[in-house]
C-alpha atoms as a PDB file:
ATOM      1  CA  UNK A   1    -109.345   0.388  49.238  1.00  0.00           C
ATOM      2  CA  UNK A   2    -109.727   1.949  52.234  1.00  0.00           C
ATOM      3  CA  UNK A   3    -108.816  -0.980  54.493  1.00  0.00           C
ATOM      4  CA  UNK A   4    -106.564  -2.055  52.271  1.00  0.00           C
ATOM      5  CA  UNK A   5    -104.147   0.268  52.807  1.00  0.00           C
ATOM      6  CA  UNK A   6    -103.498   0.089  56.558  1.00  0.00           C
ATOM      7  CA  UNK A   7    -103.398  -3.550  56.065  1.00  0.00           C
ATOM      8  CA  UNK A   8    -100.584  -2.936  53.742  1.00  0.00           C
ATOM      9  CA  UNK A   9     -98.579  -0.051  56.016  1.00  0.00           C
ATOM     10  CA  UNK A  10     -99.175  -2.892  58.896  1.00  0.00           C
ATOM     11  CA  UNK A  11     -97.443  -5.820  56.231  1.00  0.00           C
ATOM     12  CA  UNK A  12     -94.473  -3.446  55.704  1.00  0.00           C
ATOM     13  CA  UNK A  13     -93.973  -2.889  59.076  1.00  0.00           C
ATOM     14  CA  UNK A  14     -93.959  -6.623  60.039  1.00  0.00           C
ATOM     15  CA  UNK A  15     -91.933  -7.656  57.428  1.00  0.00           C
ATOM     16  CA  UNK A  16     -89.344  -4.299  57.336  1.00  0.00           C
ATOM     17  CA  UNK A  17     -89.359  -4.923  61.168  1.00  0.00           C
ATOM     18  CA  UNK A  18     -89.123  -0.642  61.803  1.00  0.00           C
ATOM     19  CA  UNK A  19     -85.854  -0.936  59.389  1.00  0.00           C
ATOM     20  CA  UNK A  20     -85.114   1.208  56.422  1.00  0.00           C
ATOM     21  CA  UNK A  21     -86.288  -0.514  53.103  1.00  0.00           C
ATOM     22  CA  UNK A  22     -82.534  -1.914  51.548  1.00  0.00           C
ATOM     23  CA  UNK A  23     -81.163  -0.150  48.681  1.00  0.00           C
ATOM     24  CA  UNK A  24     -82.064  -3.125  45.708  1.00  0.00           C
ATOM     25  CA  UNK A  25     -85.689  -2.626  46.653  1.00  0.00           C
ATOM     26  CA  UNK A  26     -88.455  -0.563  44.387  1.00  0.00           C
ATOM     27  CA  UNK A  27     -89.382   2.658  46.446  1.00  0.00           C
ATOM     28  CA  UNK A  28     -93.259   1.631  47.441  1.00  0.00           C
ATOM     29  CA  UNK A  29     -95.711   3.535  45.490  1.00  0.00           C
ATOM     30  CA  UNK A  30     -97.387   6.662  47.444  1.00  0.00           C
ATOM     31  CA  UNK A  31    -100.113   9.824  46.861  1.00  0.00           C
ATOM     32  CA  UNK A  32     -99.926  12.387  48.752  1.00  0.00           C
ATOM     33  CA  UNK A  33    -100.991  16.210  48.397  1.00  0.00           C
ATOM     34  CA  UNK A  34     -98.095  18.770  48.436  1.00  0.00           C
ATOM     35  CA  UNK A  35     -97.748  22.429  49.796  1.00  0.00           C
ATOM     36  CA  UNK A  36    -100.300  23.567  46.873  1.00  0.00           C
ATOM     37  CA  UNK A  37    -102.774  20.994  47.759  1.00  0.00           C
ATOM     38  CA  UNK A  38    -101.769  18.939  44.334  1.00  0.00           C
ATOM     39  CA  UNK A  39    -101.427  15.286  44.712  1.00  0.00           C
ATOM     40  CA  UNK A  40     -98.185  13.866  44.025  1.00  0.00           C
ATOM     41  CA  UNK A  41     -97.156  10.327  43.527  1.00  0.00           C
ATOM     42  CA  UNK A  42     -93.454   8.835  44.038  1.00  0.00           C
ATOM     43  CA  UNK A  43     -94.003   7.486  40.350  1.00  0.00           C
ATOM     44  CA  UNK A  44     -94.435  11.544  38.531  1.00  0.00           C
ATOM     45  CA  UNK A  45     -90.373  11.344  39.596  1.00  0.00           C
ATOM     46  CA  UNK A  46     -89.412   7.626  36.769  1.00  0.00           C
ATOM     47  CA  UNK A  47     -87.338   8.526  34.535  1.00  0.00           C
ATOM     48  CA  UNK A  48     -85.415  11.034  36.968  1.00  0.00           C
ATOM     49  CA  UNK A  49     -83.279  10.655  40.189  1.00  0.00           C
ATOM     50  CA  UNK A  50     -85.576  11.475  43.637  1.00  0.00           C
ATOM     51  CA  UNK A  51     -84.486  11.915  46.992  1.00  0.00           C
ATOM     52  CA  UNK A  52     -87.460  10.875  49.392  1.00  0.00           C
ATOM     53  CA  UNK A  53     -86.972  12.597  52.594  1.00  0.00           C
ATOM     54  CA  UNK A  54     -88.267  12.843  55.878  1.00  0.00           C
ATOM     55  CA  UNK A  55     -88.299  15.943  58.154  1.00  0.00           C
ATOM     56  CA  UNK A  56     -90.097  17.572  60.985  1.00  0.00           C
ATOM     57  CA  UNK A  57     -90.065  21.137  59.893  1.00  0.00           C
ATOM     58  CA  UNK A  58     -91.327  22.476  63.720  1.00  0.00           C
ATOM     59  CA  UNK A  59     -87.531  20.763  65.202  1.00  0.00           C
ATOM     60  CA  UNK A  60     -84.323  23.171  64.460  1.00  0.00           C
ATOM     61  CA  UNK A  61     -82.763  19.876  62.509  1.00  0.00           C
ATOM     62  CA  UNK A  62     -85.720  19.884  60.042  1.00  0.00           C
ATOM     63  CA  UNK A  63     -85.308  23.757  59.380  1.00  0.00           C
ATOM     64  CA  UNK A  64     -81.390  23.678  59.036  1.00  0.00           C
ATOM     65  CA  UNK A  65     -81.946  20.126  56.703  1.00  0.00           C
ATOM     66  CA  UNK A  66     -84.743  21.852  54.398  1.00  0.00           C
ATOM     67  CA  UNK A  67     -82.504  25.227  53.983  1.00  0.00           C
ATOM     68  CA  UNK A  68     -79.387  23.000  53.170  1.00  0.00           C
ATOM     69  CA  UNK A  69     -81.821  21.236  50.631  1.00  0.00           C
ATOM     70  CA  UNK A  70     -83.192  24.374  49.553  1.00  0.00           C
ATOM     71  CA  UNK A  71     -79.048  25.781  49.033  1.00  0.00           C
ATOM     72  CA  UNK A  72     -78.549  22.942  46.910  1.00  0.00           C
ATOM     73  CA  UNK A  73     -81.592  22.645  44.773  1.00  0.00           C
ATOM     74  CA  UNK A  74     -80.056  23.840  41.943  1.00  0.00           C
ATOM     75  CA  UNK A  75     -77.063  21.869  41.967  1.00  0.00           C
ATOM     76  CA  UNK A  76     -79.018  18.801  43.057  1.00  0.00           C
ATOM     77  CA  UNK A  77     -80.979  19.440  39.622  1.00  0.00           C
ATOM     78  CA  UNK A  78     -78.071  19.770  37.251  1.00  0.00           C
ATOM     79  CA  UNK A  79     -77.308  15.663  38.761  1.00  0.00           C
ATOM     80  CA  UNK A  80     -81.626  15.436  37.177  1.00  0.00           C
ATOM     81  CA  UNK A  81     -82.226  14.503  41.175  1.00  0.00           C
ATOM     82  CA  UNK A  82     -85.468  15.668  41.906  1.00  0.00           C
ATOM     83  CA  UNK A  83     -86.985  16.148  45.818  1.00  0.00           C
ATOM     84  CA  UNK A  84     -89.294  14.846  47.886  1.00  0.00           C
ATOM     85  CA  UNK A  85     -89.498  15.860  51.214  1.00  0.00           C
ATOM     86  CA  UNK A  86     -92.872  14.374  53.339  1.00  0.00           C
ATOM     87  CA  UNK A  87     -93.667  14.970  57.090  1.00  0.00           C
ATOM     88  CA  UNK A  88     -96.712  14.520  59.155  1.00  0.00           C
ATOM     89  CA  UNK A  89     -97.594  18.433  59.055  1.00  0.00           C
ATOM     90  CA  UNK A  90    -100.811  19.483  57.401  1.00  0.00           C
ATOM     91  CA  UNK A  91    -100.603  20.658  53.329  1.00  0.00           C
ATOM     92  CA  UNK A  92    -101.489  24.415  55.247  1.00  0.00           C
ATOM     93  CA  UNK A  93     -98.436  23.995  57.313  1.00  0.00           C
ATOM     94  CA  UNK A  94     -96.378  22.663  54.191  1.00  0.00           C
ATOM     95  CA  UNK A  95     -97.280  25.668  52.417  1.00  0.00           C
ATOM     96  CA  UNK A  96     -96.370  28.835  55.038  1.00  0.00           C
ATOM     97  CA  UNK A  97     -93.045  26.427  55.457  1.00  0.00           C
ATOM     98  CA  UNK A  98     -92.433  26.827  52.077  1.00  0.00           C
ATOM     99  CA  UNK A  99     -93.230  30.297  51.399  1.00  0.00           C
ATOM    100  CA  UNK A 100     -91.216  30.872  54.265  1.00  0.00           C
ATOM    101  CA  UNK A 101     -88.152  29.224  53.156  1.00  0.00           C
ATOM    102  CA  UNK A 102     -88.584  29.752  49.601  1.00  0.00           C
ATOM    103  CA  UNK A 103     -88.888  25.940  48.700  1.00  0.00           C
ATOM    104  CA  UNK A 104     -90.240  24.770  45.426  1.00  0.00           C
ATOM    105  CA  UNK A 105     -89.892  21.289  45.694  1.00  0.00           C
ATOM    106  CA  UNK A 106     -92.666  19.279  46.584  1.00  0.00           C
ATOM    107  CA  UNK A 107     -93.327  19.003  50.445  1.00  0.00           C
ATOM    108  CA  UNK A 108     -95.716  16.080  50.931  1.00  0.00           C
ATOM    109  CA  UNK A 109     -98.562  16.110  54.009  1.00  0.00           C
ATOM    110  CA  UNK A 110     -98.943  12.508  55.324  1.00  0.00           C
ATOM    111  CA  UNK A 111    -100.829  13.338  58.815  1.00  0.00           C
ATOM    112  CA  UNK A 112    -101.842   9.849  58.623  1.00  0.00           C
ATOM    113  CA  UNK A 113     -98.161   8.535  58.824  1.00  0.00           C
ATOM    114  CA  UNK A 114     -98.979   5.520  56.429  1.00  0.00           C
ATOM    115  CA  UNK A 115     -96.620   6.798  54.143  1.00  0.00           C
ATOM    116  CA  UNK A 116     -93.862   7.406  56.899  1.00  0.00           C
ATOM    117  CA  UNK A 117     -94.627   3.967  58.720  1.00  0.00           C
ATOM    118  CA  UNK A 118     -93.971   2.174  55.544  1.00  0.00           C
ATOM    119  CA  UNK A 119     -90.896   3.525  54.986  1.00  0.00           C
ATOM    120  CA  UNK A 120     -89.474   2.701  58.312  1.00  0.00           C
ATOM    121  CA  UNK A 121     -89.234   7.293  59.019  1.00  0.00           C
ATOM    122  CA  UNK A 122     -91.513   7.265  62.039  1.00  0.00           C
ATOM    123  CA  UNK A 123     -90.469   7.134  65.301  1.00  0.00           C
ATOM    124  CA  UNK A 124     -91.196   6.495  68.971  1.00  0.00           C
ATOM    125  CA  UNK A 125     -92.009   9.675  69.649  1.00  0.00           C
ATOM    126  CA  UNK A 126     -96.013  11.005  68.006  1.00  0.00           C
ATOM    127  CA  UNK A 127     -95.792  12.732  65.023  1.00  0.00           C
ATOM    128  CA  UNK A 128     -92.131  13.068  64.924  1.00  0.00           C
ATOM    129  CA  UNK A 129     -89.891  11.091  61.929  1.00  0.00           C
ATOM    130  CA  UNK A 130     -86.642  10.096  61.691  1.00  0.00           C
ATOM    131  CA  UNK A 131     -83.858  12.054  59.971  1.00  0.00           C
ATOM    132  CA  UNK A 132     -84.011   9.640  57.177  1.00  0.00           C
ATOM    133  CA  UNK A 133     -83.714   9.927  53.768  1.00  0.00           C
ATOM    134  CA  UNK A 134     -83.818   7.367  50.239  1.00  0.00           C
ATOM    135  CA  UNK A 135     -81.764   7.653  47.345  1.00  0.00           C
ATOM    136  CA  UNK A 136     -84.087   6.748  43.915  1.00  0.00           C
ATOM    137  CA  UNK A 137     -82.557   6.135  40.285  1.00  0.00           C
ATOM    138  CA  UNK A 138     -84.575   6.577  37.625  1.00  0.00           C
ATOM    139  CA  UNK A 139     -86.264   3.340  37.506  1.00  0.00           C
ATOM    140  CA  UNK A 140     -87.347   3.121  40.870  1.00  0.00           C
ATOM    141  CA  UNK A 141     -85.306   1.372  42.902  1.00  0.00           C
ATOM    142  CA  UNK A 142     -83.974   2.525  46.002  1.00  0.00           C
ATOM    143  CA  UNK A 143     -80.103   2.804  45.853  1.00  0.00           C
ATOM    144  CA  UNK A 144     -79.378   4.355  49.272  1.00  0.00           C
ATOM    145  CA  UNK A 145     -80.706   5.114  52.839  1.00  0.00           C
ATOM    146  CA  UNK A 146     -79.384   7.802  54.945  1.00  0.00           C
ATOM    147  CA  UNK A 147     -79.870   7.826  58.194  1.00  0.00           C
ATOM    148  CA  UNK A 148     -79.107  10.344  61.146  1.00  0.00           C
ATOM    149  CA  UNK A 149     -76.930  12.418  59.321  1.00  0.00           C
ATOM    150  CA  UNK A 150     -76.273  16.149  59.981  1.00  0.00           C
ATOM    151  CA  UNK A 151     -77.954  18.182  57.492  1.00  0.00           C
ATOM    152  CA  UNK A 152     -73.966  19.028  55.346  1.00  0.00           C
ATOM    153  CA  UNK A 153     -73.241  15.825  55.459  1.00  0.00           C
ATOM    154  CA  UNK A 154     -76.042  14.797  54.375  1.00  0.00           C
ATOM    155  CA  UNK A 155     -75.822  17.016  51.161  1.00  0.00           C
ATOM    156  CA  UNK A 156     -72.247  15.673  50.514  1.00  0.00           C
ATOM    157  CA  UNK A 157     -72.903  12.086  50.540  1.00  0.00           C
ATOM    158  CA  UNK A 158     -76.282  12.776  48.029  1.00  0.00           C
ATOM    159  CA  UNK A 159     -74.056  14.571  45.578  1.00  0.00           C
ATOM    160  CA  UNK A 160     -70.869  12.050  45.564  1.00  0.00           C
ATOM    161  CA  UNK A 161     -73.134   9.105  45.914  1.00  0.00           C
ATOM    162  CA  UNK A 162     -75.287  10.482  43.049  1.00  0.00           C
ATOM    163  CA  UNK A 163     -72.216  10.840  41.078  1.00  0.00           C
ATOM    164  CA  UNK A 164     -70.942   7.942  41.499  1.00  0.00           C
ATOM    165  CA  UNK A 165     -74.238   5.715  40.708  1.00  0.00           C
ATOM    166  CA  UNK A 166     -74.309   7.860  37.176  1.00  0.00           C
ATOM    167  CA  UNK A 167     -70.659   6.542  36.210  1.00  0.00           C
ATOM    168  CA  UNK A 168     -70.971   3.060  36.768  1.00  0.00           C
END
């Protein structure tokens, strides 16, 4: 299994090309351990609505983004959207980030980057993603992609777009 998987990662990437997976798709499987050292799997979050985002929490975008996230937790859970947030920082660093911030959502350590390569977040730069983020429904399939936008407006379009997918 071991070999398997960067074969995969290295399949997504030829065939995604670097771009964002397009809204239609099923949001690839994934396990990876959280701020309490717990594994977590994209698949604990069927049945709800799951924002899968990507941050660099040591950049003063990731740490405006995650309180913004953190601001609207509660009113992102009343819509039954749950969070995901994953970044290349180590489940030690996920944690003190947390504490700090006072985020109870699960923050996801993928030092690796297969995770982030396969969904198109990495970037140029080492250890760095993109400010990108997926929009889940409840069965799995990836509605949305955000990409590059400013940490409000980014909570804006999540809360009409989440909206608006519910009353079709």
């Amino acid at each position: 299994m071991v070999a398997v998987a960067p074969a995969i990662v290295m399949i997504s990437i030829i065939v995604n090309n670097g771009k964002p997976i397009e809204p239609g798709k099923p949001v690839p499987e994934f396990v990876l351990r959280n701020q309490d050292n717990t594994n977590v799997s994209v698949s604990d979050f069927k049945g709800h609505w799951c924002l899968v985002y990507f941050y660099n929490e040591s950049r003063a975008e990731g740490l405006i983004q995650a309180r913004r996230l953190r601001d609207n937790y509660n009113a992102f859970r009343s819509l039954d959207l749950q969070l995901i947030g994953i970044s290349y920082d180590s489940v030690s660093s996920h944690h003190e980030f947390a504490e700090k911030l006072g985020i109870t959502h699960p923050l996801l350590s993928d030092p690796e980057g297969d995770v982030i390569q396969e969904y198109a977040a990495h970037t140029s730069m080492t250890h760095m993603t993109k400010n990108m983020s997926y929009l889940v429904d409840e069965a799995g399939i990836i509605k949305k992609v955000y990409l590059d936008l400013s940490p409000d407006e980014q909570v804006r379009a999540i809360t009409s777009d989440v909206q608006q997918f519910k009353q079709l």
